[in-house]
Protein backbone atom coordinates (compact mmCIF):
# COMPACT_ATOMS: atom_id res chain seq x y z
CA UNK A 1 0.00 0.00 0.00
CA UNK A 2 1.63 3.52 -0.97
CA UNK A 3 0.67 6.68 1.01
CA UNK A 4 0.56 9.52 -0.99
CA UNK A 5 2.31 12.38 0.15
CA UNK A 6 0.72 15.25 2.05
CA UNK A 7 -0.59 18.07 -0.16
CA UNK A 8 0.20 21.44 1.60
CA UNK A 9 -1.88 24.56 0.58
CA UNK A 10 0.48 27.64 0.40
CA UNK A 11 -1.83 29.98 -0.16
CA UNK A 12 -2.24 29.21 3.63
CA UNK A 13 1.15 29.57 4.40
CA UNK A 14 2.88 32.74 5.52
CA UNK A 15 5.79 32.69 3.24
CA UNK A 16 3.54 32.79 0.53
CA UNK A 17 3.32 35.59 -1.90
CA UNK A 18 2.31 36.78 -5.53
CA UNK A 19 5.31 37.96 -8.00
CA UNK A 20 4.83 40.57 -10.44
CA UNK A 21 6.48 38.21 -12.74
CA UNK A 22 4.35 36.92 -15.36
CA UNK A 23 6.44 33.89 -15.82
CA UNK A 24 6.97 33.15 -11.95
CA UNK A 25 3.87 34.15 -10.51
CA UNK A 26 4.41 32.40 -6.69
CA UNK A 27 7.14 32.66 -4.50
CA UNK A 28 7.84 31.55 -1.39
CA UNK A 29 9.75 33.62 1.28
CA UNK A 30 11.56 30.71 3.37
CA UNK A 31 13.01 28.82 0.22
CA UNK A 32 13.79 32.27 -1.52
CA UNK A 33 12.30 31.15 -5.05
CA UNK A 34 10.01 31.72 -7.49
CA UNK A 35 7.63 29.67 -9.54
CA UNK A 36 4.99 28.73 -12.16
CA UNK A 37 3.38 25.80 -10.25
CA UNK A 38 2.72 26.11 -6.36
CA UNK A 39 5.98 26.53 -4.24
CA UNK A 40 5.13 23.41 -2.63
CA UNK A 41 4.61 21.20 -5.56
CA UNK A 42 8.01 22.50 -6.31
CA UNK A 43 9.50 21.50 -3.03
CA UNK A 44 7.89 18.22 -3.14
CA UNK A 45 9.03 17.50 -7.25
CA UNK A 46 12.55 18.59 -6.34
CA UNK A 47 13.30 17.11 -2.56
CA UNK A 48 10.75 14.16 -2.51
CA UNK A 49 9.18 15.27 0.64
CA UNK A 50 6.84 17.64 1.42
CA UNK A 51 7.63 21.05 2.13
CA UNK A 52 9.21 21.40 5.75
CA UNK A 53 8.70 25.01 5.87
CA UNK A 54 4.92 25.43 6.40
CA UNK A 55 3.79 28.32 8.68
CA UNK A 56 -0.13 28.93 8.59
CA UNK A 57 -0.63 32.77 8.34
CA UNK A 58 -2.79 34.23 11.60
CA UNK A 59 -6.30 35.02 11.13
């Protein structure tokens, strides 16, 4: 039986932001990158694991 890896929503997160770069629209703040696809599908394509660096923003 696999597990499938845990999805993390970083539009939740508080290293989360928009670019103003058309191409790279996402960034994240704690991994100091931008991207096309969600930071955290990035983290997960490129390390394996999920990302490690999940802070939920207050409400």
């Amino acid at each position: 039986m696999t597990t499938s890896p845990v999805r993390i929503n970083c539009m939740q997160c508080l290293h989360y932001y928009v670019t103003w770069d058309p191409k790279f629209p996402r960034g994240c703040k704690a991994f100091k990158f931008k991207t096309s696809t969600m930071p955290s599908a990035a983290v997960l394509f490129s390390s394996g694991k999920p990302c490690m660096n999940f802070e939920a923003k207050l409400k």
